[in-house]
N, C-alpha and C. Protein backbone atom coordinates (compact mmCIF):
# COMPACT_ATOMS: atom_id res chain seq x y z
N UNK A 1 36.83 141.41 143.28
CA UNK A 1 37.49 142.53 143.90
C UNK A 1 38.30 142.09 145.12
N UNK A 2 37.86 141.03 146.04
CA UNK A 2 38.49 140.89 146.72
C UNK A 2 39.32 139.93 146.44
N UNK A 3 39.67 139.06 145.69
CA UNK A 3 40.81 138.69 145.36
C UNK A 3 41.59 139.42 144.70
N UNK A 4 41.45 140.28 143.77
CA UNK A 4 42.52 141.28 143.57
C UNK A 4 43.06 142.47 144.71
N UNK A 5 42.23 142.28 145.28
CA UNK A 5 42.96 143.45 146.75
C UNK A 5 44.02 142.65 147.67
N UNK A 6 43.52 141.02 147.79
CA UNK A 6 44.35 140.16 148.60
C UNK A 6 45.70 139.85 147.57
N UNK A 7 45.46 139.50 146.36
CA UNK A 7 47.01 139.77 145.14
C UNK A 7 47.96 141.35 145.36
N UNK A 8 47.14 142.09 145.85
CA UNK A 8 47.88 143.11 146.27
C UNK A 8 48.65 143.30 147.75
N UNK A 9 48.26 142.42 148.46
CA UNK A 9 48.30 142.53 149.80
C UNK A 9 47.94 143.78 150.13
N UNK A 10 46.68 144.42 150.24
CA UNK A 10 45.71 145.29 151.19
C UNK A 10 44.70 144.41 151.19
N UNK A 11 44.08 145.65 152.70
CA UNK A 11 43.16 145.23 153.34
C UNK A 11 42.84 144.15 153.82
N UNK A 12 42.15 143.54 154.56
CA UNK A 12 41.59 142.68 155.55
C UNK A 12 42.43 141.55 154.99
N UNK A 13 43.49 140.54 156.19
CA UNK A 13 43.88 139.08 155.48
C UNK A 13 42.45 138.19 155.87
N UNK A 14 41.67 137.81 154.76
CA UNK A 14 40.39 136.86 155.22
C UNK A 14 41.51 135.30 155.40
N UNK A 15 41.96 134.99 156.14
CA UNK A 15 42.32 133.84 156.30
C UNK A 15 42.18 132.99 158.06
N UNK A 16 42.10 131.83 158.17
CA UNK A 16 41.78 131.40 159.21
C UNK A 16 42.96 131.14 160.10
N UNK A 17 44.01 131.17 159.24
CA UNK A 17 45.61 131.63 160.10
C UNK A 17 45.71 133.13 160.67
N UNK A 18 45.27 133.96 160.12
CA UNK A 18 45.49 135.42 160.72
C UNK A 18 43.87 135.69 161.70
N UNK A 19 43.48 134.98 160.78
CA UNK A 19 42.27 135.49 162.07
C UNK A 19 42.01 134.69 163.41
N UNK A 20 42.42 133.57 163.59
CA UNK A 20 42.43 133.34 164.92
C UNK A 20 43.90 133.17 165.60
N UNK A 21 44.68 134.21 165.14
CA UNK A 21 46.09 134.06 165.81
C UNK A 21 46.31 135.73 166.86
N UNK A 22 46.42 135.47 167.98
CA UNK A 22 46.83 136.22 168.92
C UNK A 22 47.06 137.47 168.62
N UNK A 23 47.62 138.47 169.32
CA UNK A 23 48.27 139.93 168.70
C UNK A 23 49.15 139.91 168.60
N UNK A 24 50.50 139.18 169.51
CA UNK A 24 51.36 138.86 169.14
C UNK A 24 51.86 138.38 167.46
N UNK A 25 50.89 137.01 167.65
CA UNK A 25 51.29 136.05 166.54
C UNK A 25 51.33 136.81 165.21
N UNK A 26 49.97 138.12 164.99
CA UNK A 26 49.82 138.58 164.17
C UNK A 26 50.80 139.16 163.21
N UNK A 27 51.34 139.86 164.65
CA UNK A 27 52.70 140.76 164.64
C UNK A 27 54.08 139.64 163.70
N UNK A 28 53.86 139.04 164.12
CA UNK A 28 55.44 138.30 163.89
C UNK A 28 54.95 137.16 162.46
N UNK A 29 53.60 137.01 161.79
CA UNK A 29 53.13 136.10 160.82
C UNK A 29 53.56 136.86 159.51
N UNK A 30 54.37 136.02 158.65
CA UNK A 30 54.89 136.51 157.49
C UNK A 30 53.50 136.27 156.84
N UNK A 31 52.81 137.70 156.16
CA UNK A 31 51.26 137.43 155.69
C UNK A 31 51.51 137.20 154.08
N UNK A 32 52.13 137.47 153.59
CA UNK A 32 52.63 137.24 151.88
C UNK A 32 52.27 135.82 151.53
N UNK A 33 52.70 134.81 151.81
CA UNK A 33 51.76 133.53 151.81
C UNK A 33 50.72 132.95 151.76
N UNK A 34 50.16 133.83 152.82
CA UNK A 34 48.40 133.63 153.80
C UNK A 34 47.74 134.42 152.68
N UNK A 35 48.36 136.18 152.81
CA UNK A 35 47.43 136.38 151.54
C UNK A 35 47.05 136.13 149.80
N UNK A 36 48.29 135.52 149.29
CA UNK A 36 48.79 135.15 147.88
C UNK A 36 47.30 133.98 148.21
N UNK A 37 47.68 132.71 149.25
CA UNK A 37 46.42 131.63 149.16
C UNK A 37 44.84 132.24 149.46
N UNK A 38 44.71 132.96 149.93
CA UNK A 38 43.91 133.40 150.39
C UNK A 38 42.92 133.87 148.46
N UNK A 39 44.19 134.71 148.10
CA UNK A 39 43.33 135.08 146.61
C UNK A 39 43.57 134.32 145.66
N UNK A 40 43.92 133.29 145.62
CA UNK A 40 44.08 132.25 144.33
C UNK A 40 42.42 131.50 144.94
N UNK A 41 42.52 131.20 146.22
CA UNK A 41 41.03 130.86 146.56
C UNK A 41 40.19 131.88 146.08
N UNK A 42 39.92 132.58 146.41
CA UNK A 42 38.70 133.72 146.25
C UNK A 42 38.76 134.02 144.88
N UNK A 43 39.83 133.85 143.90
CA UNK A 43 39.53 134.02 142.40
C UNK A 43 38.52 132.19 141.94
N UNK A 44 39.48 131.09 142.71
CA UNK A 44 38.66 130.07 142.11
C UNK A 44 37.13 129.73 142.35
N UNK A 45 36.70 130.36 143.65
CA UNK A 45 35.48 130.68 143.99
C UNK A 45 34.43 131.65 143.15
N UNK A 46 35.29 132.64 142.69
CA UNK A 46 34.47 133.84 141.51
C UNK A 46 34.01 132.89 140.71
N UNK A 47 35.22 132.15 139.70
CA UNK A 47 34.90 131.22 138.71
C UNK A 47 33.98 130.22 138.89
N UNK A 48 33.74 129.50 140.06
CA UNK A 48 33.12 128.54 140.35
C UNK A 48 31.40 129.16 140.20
N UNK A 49 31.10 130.64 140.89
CA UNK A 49 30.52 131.22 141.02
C UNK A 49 29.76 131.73 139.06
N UNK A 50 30.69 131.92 138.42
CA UNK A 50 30.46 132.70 137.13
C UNK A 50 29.75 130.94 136.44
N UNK A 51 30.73 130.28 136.51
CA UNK A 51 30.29 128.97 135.70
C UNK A 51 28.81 128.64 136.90
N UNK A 52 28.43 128.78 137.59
CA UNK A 52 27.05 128.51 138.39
C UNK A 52 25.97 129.52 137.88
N UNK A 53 26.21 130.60 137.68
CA UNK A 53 25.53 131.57 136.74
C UNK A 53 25.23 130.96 135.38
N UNK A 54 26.16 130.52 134.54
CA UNK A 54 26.12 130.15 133.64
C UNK A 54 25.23 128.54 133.16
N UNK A 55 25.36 128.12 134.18
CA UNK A 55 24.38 126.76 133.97
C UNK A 55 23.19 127.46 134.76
N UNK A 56 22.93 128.06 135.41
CA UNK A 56 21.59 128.27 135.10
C UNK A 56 20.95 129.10 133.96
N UNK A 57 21.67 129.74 133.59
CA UNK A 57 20.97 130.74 132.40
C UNK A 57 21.03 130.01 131.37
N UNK A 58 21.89 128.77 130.85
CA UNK A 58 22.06 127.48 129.92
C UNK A 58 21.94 126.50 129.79
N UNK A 59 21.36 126.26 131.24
CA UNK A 59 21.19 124.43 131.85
C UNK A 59 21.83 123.38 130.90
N UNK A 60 23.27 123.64 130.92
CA UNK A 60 24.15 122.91 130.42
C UNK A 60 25.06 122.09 131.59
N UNK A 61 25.13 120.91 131.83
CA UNK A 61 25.64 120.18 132.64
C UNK A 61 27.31 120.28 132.95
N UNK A 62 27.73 120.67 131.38
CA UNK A 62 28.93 120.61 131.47
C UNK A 62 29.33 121.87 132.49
N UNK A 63 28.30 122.76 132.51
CA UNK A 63 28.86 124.35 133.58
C UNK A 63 28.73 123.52 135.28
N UNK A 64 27.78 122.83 135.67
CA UNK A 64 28.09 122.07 136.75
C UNK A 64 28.98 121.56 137.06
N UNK A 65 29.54 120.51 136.32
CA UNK A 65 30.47 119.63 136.09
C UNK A 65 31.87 120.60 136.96
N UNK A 66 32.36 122.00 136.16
CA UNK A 66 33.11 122.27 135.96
C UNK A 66 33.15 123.66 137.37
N UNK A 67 31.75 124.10 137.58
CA UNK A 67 31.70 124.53 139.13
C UNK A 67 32.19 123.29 140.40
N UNK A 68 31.84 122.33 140.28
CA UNK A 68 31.89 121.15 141.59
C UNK A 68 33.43 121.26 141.45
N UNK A 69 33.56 121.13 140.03
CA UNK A 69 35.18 120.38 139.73
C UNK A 69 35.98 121.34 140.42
N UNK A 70 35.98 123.20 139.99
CA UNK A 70 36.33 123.90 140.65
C UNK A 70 36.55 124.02 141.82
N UNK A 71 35.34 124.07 142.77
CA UNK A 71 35.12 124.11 144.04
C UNK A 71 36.15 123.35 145.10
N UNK A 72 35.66 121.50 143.85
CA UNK A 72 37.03 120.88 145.20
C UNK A 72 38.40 121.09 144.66
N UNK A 73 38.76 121.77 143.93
CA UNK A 73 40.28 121.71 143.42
C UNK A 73 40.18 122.98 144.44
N UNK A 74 39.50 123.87 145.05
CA UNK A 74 39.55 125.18 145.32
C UNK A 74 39.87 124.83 146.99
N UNK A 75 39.29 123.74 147.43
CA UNK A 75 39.16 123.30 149.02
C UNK A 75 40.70 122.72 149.47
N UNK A 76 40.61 121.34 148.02
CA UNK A 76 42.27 120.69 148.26
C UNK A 76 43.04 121.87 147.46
N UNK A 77 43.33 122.58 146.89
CA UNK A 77 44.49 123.80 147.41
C UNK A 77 44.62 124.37 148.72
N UNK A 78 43.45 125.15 149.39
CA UNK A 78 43.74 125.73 150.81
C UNK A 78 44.45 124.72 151.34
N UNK A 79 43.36 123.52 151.41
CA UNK A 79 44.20 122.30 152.61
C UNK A 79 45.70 122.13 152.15
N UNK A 80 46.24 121.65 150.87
CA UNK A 80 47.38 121.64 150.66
C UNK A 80 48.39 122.81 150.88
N UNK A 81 47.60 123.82 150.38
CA UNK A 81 48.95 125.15 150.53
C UNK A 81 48.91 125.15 152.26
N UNK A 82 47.83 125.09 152.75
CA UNK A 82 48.37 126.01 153.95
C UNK A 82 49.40 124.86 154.71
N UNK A 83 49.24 123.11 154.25
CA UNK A 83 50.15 122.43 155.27
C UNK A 83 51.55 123.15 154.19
N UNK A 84 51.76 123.28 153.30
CA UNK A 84 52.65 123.49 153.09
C UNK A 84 53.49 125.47 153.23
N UNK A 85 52.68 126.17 153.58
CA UNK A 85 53.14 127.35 154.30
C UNK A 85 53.65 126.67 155.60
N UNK A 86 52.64 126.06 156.44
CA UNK A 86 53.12 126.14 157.43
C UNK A 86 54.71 124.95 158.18
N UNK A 87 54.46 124.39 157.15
CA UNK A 87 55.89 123.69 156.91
C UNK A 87 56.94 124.42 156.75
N UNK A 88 57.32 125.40 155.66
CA UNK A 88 57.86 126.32 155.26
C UNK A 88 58.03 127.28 156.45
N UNK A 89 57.48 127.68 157.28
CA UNK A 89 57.45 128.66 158.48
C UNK A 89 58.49 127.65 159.33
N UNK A 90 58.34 126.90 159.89
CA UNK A 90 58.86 126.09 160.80
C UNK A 90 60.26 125.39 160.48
């Protein structure tokens, strides 16, 4: 749910660019970016989450495998997108 609310742009931006930026900064931060990354994360996290469900109810290795695998493709996106938003800003 909350990645489909952040694909919409409502409600809360959960991101660590909007949340520790000033009132100003807030004001003037193009959020369309922040929030688009924000829910491509929080969908790869569901998945990571559904396949972790799934190896335990199957104790099939390959559902591990493919949560971890998730997870860090889910970490190096933030890190990558956001140097590259904030490149793009500047």
């Amino acid at each position: 749910m909350l990645s489909f609310r952040s694909f919409q742009e409502k409600g809360f931006l959960f991101n660590n660019a909007y949340i520790y930026a000033n009132k100003e900064e807030r004001k003037a931060i193009n959020k369309k970016p922040w929030y688009r990354q924000s829910a491509i994360v929080f969908c790869l996290l569901s998945i990571a989450f559904i396949m972790a469900g799934l190896d335990m109810i199957f104790d099939k290795q390959v559902f591990r495998i493919l949560e971890f695998s998730i997870i860090i493709g889910a970490v190096l996106y933030a890190i990558i997108s956001s140097v590259v938003i904030i490149k793009n800003t500047k």
